[in-house]
C-alpha atoms as a PDB file:
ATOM      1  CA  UNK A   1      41.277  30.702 -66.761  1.00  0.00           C
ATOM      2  CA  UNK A   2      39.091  27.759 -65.081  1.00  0.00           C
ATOM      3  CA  UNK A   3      41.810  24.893 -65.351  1.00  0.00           C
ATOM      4  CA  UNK A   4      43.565  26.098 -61.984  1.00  0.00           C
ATOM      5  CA  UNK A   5      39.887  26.139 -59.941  1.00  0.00           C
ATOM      6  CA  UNK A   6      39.121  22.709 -61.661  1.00  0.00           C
ATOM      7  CA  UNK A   7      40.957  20.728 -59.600  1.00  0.00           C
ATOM      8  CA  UNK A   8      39.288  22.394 -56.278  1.00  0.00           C
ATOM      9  CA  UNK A   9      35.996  22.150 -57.893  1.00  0.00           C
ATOM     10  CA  UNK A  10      35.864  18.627 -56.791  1.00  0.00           C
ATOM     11  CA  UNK A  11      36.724  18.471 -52.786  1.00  0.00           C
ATOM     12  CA  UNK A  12      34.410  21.759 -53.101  1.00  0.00           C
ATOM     13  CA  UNK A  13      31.221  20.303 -54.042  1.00  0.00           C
ATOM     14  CA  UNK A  14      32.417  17.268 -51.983  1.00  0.00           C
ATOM     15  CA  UNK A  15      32.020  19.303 -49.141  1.00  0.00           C
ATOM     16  CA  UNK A  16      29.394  21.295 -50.136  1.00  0.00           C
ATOM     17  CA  UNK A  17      27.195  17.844 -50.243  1.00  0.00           C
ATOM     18  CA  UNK A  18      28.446  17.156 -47.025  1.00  0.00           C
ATOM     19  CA  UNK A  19      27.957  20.277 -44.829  1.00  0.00           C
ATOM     20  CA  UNK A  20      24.169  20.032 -46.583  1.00  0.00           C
ATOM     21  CA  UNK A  21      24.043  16.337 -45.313  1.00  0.00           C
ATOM     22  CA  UNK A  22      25.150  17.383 -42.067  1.00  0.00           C
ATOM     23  CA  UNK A  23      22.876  20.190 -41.647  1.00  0.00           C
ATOM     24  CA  UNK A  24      19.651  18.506 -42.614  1.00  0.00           C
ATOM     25  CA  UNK A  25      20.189  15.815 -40.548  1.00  0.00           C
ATOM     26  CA  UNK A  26      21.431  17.587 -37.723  1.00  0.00           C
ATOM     27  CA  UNK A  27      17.837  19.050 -37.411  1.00  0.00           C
ATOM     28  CA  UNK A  28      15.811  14.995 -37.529  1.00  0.00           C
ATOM     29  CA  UNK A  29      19.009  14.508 -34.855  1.00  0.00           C
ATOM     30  CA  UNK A  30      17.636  17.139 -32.311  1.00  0.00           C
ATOM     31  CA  UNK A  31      14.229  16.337 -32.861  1.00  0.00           C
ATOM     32  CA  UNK A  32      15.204  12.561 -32.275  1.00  0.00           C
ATOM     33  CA  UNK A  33      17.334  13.741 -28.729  1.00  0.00           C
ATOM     34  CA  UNK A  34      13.995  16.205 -27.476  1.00  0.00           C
ATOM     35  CA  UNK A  35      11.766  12.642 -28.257  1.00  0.00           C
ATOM     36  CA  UNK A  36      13.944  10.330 -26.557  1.00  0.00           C
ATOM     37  CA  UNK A  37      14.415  12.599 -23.617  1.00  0.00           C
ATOM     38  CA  UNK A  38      10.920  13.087 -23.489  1.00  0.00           C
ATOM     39  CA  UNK A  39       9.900   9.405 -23.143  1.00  0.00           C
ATOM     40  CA  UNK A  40      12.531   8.727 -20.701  1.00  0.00           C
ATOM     41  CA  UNK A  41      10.675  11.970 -18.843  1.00  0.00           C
ATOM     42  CA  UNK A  42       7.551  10.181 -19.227  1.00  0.00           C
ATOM     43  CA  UNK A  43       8.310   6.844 -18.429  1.00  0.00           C
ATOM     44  CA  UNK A  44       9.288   7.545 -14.383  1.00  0.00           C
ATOM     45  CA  UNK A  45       5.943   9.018 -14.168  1.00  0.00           C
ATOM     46  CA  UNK A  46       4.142   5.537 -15.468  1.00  0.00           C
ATOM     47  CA  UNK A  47       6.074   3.750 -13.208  1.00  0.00           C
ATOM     48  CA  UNK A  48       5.597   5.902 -10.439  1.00  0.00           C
ATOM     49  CA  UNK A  49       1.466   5.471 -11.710  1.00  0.00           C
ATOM     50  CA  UNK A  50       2.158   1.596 -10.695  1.00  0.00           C
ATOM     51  CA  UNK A  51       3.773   1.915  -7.839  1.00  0.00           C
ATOM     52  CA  UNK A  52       1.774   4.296  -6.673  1.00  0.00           C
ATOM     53  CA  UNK A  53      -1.855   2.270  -7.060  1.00  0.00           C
ATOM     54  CA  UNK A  54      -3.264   0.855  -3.742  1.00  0.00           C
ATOM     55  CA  UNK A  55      -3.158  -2.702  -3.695  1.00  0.00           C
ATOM     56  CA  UNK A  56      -6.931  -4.386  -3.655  1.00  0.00           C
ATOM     57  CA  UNK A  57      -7.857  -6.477   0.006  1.00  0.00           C
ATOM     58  CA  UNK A  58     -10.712  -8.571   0.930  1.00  0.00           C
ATOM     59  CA  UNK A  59     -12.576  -7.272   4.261  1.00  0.00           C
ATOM     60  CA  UNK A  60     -15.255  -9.385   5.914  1.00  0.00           C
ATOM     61  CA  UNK A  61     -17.748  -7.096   7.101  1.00  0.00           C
ATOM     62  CA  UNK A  62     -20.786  -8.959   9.712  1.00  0.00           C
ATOM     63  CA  UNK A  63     -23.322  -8.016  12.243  1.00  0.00           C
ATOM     64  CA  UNK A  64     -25.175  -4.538  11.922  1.00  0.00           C
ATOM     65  CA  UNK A  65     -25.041  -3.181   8.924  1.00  0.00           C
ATOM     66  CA  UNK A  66     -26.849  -3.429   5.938  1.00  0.00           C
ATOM     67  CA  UNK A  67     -25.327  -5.733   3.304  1.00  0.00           C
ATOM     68  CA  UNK A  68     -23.251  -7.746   5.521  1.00  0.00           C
ATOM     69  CA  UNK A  69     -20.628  -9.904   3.506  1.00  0.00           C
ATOM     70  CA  UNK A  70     -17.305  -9.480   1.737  1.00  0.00           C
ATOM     71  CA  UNK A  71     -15.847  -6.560  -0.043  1.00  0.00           C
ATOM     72  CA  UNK A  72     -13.292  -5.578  -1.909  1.00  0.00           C
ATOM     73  CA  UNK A  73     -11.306  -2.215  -1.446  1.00  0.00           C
ATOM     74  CA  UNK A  74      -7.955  -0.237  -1.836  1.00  0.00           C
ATOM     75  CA  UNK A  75      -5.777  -1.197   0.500  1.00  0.00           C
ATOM     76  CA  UNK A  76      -5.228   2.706   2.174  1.00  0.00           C
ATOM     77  CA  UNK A  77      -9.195   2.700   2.344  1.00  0.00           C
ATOM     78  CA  UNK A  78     -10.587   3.126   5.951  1.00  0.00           C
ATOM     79  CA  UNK A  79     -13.489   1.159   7.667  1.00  0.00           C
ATOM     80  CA  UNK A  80     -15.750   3.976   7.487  1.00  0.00           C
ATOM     81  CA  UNK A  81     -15.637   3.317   3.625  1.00  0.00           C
ATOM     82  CA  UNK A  82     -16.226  -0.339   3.999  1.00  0.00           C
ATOM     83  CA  UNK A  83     -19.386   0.419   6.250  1.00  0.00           C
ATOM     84  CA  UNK A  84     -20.495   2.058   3.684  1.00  0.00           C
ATOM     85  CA  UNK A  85     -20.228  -0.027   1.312  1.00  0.00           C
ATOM     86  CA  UNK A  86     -22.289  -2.414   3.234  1.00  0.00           C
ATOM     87  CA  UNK A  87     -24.675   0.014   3.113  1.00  0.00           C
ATOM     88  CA  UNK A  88     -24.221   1.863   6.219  1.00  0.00           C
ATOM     89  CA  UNK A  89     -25.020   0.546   9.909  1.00  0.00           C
ATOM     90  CA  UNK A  90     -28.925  -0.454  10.669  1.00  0.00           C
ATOM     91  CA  UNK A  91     -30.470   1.468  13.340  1.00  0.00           C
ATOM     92  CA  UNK A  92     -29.229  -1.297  16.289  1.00  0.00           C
ATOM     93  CA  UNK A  93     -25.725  -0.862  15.419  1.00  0.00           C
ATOM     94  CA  UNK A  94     -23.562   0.052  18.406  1.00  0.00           C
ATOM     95  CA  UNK A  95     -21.359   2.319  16.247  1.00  0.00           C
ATOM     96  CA  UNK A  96     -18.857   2.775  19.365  1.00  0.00           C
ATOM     97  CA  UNK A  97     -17.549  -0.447  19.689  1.00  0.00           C
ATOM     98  CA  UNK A  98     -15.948   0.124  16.044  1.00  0.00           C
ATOM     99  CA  UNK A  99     -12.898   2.181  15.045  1.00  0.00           C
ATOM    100  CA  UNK A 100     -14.167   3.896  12.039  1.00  0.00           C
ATOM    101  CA  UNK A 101     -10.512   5.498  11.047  1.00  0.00           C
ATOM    102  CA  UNK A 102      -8.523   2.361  11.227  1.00  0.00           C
ATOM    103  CA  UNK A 103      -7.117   1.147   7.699  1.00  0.00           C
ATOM    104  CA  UNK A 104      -8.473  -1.764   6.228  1.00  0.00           C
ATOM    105  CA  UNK A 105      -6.123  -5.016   6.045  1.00  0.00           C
ATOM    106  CA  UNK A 106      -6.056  -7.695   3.636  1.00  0.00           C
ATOM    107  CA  UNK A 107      -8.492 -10.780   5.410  1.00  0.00           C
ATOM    108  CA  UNK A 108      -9.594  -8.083   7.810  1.00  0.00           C
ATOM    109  CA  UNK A 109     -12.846  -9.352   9.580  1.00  0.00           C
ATOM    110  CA  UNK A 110     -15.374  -6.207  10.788  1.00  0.00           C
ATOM    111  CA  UNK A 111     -17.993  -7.132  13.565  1.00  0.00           C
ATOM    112  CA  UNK A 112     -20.737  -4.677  14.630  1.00  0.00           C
ATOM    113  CA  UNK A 113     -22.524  -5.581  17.213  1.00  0.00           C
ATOM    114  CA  UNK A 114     -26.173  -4.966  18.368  1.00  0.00           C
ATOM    115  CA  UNK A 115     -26.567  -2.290  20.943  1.00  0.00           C
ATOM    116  CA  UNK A 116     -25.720  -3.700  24.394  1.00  0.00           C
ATOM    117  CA  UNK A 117     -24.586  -7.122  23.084  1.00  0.00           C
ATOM    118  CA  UNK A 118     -21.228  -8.359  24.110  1.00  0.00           C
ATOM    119  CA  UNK A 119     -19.066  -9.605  21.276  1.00  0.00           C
ATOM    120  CA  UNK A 120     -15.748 -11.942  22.216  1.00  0.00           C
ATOM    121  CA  UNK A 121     -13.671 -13.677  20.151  1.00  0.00           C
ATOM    122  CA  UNK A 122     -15.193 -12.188  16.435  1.00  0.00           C
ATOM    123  CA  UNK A 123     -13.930  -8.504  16.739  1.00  0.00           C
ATOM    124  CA  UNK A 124     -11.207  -7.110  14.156  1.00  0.00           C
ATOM    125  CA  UNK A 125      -8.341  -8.529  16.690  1.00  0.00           C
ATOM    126  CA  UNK A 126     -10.009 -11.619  17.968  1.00  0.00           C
ATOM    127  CA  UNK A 127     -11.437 -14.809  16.250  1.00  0.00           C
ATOM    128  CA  UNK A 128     -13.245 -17.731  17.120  1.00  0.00           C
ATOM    129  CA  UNK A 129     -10.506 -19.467  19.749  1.00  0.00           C
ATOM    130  CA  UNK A 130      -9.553 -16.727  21.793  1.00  0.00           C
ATOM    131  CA  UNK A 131      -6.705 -15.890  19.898  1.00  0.00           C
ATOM    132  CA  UNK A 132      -5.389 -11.888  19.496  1.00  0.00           C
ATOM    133  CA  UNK A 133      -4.961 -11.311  15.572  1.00  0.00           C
ATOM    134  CA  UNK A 134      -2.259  -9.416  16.257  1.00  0.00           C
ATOM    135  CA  UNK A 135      -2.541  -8.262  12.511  1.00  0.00           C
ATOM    136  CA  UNK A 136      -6.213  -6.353  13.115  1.00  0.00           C
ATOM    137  CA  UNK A 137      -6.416  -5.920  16.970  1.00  0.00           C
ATOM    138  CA  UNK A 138      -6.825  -2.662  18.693  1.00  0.00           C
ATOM    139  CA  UNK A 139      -4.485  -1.297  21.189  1.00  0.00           C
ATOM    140  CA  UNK A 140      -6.852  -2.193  24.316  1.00  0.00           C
ATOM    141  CA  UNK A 141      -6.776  -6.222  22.811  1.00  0.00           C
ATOM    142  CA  UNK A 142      -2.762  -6.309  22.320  1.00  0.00           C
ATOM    143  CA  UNK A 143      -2.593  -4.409  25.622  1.00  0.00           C
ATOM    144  CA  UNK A 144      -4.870  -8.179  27.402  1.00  0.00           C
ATOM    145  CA  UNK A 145      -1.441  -9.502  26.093  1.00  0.00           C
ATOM    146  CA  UNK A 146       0.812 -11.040  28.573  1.00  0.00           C
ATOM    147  CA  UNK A 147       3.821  -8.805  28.579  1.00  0.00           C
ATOM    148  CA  UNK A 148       1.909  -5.651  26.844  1.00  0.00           C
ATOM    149  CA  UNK A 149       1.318  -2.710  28.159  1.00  0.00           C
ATOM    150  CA  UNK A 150       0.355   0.767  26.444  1.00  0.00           C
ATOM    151  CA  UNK A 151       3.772   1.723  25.355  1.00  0.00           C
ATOM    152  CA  UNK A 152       4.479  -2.130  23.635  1.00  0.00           C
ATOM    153  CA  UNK A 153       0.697  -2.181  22.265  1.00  0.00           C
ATOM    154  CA  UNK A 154       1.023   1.133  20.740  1.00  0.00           C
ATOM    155  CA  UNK A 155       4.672   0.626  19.238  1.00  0.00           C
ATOM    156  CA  UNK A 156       3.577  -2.752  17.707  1.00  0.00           C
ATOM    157  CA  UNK A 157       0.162  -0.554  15.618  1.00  0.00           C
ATOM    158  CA  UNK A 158       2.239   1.837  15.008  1.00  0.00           C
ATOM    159  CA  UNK A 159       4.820  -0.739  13.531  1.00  0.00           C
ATOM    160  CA  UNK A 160       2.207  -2.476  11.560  1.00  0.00           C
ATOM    161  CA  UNK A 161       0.784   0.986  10.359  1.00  0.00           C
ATOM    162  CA  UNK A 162       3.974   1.678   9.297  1.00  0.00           C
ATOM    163  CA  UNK A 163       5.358  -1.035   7.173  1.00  0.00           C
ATOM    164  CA  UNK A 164       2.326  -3.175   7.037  1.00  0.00           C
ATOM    165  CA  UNK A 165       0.699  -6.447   8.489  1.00  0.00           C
ATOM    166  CA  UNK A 166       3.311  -8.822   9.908  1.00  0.00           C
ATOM    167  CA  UNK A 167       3.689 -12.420   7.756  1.00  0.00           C
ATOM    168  CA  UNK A 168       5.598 -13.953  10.849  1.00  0.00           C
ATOM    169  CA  UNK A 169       5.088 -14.110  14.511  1.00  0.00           C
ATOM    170  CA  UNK A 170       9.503 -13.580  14.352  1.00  0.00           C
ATOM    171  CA  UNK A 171       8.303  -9.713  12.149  1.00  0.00           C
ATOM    172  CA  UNK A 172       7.380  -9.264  15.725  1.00  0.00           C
ATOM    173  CA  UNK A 173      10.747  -8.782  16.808  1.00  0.00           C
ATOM    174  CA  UNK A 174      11.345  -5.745  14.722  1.00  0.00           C
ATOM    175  CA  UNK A 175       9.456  -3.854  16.766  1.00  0.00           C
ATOM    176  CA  UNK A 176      10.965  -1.623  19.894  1.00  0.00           C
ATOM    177  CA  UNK A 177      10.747  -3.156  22.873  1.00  0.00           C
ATOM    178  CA  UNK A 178       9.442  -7.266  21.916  1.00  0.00           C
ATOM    179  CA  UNK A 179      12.509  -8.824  22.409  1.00  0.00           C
ATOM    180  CA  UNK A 180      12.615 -12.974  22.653  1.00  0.00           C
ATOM    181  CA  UNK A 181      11.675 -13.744  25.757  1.00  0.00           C
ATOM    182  CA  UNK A 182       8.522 -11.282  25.478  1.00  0.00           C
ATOM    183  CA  UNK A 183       7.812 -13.502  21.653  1.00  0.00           C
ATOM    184  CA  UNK A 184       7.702 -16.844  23.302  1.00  0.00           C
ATOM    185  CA  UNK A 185       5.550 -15.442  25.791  1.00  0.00           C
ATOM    186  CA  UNK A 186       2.766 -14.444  23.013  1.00  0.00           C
ATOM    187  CA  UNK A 187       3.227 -17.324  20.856  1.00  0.00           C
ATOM    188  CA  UNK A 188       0.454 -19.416  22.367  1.00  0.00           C
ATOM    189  CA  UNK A 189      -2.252 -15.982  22.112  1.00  0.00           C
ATOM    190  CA  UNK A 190      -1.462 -14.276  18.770  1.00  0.00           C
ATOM    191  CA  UNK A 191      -2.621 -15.495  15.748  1.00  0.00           C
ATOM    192  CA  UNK A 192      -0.194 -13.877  12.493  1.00  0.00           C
ATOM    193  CA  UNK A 193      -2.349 -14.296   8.935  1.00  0.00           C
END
């Protein structure tokens, strides 16, 4: 009566063993996929995380304010937040002759002056031979340029606020409106790092 199922009782258990195999690790297999995928979902964000993190500059901060000396900050900080890291302005500080929103560059140099003092040559755009840091000037010192008005000064900040300081004194020419002629005519006042 069992001799005719005995010779299916093999390839049935065969695949009995199998579709149990299959089964049991078809579940670790899913749970594998869901950990994978979530790693690769997690790893973007962690790169993103160092991408993402400001970069660390030196500033130079002098004159009035309380700790004068040199500080290190993020990169998207603004010179309000390196003030106050010196400790704030003393009480002779002429606050006005310093842009307190501008971003803070790498080897940036802040001077505040006394109230009523003139300061040439040592302000964020100038240095000690007359030459424009074209890196750190304002718009009014790239406007004493020769060949820079409003329109030029503001389109080279706005360049540099946009993709940073310029390495070069050639970087220049990336920006509307320098062409050659205007370059070689800033060469000998600009100063680039």
């Amino acid at each position: 009566m069992f001799e005719p199922f005995k010779k299916y009782l093999f390839p049935i258990v065969i695949a009995i063993v199998i579709a149990a195999f299959l089964f049991l690790n078809h579940d670790d297999a899913d749970e594998n996929v869901s950990q994978i995928n979530q790693n690769q979902e997690e790893q973007p964000d962690s790169l993103n995380e160092k991408e993402q993190a400001p970069a660390i500059v030196m500033v130079d901060v002098k004159g009035e304010v309380a700790t004068p000396g040199v500080y290190e900050i993020e990169s998207e900080s603004r010179v309000n937040d390196v003030i106050q890291m010196a400790g704030g302005f003393t009480e002779d500080a002429d606050q006005s002759m310093v842009n307190l929103a501008q971003k803070v560059q790498d080897e940036m140099i802040i001077m505040i002056p006394k109230m009523g003092e003139q300061v040439s040559g040592s302000s964020p755009g100038g240095n000690g031979d007359d030459k424009v840091r074209i890196n750190y000037a304002t718009q009014e010192e790239i406007e004493q340029l020769n060949g820079i008005g409003p329109s030029k000064a503001a389109a080279i900040i706005q360049y540099r606020d946009e993709n940073g300081i310029f390495e070069t004194e050639e970087d220049l020419l990336d920006v509307s409106g320098i062409g050659e002629k205007t370059l070689d005519s800033l060469k000998e006042d600009i100063q680039v790092p």
